[in-house]
Protein backbone atom coordinates (compact mmCIF):
# COMPACT_ATOMS: atom_id res chain seq x y z
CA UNK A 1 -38.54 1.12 23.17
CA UNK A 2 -36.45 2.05 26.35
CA UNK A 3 -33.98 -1.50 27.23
CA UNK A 4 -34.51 -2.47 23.57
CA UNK A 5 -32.14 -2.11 20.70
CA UNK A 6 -32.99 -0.96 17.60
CA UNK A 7 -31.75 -3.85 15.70
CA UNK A 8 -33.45 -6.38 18.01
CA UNK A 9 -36.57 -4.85 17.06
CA UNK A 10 -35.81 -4.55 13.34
CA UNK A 11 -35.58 -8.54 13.44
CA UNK A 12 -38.65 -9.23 15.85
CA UNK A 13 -40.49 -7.54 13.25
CA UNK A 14 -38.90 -9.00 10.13
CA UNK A 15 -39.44 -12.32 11.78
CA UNK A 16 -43.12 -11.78 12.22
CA UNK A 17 -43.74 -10.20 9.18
CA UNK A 18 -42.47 -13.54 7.27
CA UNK A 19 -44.43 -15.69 9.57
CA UNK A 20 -47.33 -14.44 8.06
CA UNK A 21 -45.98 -14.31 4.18
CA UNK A 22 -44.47 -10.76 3.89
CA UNK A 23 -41.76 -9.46 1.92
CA UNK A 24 -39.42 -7.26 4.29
CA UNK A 25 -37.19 -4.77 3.18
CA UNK A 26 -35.14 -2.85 6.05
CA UNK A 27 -33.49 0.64 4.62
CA UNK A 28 -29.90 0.68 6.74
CA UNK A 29 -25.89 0.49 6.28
CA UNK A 30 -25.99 -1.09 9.57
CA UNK A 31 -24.07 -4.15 9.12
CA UNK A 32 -25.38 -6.58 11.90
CA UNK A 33 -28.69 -6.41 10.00
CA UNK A 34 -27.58 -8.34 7.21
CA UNK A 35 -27.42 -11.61 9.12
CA UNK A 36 -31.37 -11.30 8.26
CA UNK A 37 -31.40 -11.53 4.45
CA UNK A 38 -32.94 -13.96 3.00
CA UNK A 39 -35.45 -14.95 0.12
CA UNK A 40 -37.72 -13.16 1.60
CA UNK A 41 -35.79 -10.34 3.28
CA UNK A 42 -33.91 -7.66 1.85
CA UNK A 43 -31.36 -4.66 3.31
CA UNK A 44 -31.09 -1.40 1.06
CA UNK A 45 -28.38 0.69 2.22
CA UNK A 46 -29.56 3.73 1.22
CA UNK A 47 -26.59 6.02 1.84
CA UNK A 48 -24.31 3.85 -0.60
CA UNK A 49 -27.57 3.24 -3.12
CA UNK A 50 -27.10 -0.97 -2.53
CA UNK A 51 -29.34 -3.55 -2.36
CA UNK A 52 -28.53 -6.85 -0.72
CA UNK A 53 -29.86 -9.84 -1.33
CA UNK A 54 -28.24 -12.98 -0.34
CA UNK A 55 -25.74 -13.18 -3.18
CA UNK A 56 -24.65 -9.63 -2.60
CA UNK A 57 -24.20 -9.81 1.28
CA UNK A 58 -22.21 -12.81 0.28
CA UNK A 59 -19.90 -11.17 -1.63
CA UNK A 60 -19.63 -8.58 0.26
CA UNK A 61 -19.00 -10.74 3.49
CA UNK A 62 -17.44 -13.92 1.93
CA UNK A 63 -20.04 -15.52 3.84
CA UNK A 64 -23.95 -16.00 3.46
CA UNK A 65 -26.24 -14.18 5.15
CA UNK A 66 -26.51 -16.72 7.95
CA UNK A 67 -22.87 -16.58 8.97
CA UNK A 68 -22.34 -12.89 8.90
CA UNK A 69 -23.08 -12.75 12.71
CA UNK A 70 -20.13 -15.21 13.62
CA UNK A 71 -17.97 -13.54 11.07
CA UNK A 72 -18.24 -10.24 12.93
CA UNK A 73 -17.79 -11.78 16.47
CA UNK A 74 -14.45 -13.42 14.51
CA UNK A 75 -13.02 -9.93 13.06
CA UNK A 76 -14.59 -7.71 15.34
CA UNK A 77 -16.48 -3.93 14.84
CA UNK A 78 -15.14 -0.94 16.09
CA UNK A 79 -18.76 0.79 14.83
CA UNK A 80 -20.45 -1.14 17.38
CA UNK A 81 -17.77 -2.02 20.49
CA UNK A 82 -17.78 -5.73 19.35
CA UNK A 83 -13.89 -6.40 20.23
CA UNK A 84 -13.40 -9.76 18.18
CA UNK A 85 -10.23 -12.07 18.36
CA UNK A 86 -7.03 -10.05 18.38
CA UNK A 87 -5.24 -10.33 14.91
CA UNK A 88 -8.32 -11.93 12.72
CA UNK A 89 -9.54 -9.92 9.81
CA UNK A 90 -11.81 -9.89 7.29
CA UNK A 91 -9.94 -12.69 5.38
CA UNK A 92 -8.96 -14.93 8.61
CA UNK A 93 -13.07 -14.89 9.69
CA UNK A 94 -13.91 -15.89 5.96
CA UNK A 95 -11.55 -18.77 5.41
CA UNK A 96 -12.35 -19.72 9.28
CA UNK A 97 -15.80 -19.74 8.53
CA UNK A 98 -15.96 -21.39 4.95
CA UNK A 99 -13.58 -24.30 6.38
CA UNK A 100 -15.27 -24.74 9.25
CA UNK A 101 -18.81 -23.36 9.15
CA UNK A 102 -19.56 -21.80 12.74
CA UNK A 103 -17.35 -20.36 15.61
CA UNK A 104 -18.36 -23.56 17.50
CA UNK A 105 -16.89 -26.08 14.95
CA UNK A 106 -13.94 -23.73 14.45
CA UNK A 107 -13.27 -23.76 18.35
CA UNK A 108 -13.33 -27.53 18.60
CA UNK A 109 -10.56 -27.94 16.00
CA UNK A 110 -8.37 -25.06 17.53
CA UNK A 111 -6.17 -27.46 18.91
CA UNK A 112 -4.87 -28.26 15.64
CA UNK A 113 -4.64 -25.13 14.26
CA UNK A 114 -0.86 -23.47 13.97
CA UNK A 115 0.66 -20.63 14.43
CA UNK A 116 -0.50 -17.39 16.40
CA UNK A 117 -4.41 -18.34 14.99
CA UNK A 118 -4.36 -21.42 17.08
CA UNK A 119 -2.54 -19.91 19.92
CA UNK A 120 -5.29 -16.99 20.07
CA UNK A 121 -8.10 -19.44 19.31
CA UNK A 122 -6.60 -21.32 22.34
CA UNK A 123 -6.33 -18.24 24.83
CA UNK A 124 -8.69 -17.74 27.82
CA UNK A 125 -8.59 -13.81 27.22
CA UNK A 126 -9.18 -14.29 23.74
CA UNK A 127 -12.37 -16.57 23.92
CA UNK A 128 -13.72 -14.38 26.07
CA UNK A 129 -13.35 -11.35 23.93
CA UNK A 130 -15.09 -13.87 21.37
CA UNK A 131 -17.84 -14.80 23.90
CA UNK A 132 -18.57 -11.51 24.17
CA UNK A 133 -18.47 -10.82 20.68
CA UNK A 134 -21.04 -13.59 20.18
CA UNK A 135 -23.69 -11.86 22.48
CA UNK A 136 -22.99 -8.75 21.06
CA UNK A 137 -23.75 -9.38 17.26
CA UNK A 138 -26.55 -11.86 18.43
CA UNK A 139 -30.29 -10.72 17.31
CA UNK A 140 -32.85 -11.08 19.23
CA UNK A 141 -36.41 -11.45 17.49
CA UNK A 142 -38.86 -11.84 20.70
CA UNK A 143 -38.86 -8.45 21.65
CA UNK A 144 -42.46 -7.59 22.76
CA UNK A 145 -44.06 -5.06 20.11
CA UNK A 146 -46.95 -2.61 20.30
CA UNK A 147 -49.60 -3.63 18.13
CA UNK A 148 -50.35 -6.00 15.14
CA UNK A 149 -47.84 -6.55 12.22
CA UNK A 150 -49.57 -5.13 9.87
CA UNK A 151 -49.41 -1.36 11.63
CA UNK A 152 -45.66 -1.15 10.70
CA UNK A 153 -46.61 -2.15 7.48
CA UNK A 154 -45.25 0.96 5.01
CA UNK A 155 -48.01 3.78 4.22
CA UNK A 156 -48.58 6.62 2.32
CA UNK A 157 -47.48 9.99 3.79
């Protein structure tokens, strides 16, 4: 759909296919899609032969499933443009996030945090890059779709 990223339509339709009692199961490696597992939503990255569930994206993520959004604003992705905060990692965006719980709680406490993680948490150009970060891992699930749930439902060939 021309103006429409894939991914936003991925979770438009995983979002109405639970509303009305589905199970979903989206085949990609692409990593903002696993902010959408969850009971009833599963990822299978077919390339690497993996199935994520919530436990798994958690360990792959050191967050849930919920979080992993926020954790890649945090760190960044070079796959996808999504600059992050200069100098945090992998590790930095987990412990941020398990102390804290959201970029939003994390950025109200920044004033107390030490060291070069408080002074980039604290720096114009760096919330910025993390603003933008935000808007660029954010799904959207209201993108208009062609048809009735039920005719992206899988079939036989």
């Amino acid at each position: 759909m021309a103006g429409v990223e894939a991914d936003d339509g991925i979770c438009t339709l995983a979002r109405r296919a639970r509303e009305i009692g589905l199970e979903v199961v989206i085949y990609s490696g692409d990593k903002d899609l696993m902010q959408l597992v969850d009971p009833h939503v599963t990822v299978i990255d077919s390339m690497r032969d993996i199935r994520y569930d919530e436990a798994r994206v958690t360990e792959k993520f050191g967050v849930p499933p919920k979080q992993v959004g926020e954790w890649l604003a945090l760190r960044g992705d070079t796959s996808d443009n999504v600059p992050g905060v200069e100098s945090v990692g992998d590790v930095t965006a987990t412990k941020l996030l398990r102390e804290y719980g959201s970029i939003d709680a994390i950025l109200a406490h920044a004033g107390s945090l030490k060291g070069k993680l408080g002074e980039k948490l604290r720096d114009p150009v760096q919330l910025e890059r993390l603003e933008r970060s935000r808007k660029l891992v954010r799904l959207r699930d209201d993108v208009p779709l062609a048809g009735e749930i039920m005719s992206y439902r899988r079939q036989d060939w």
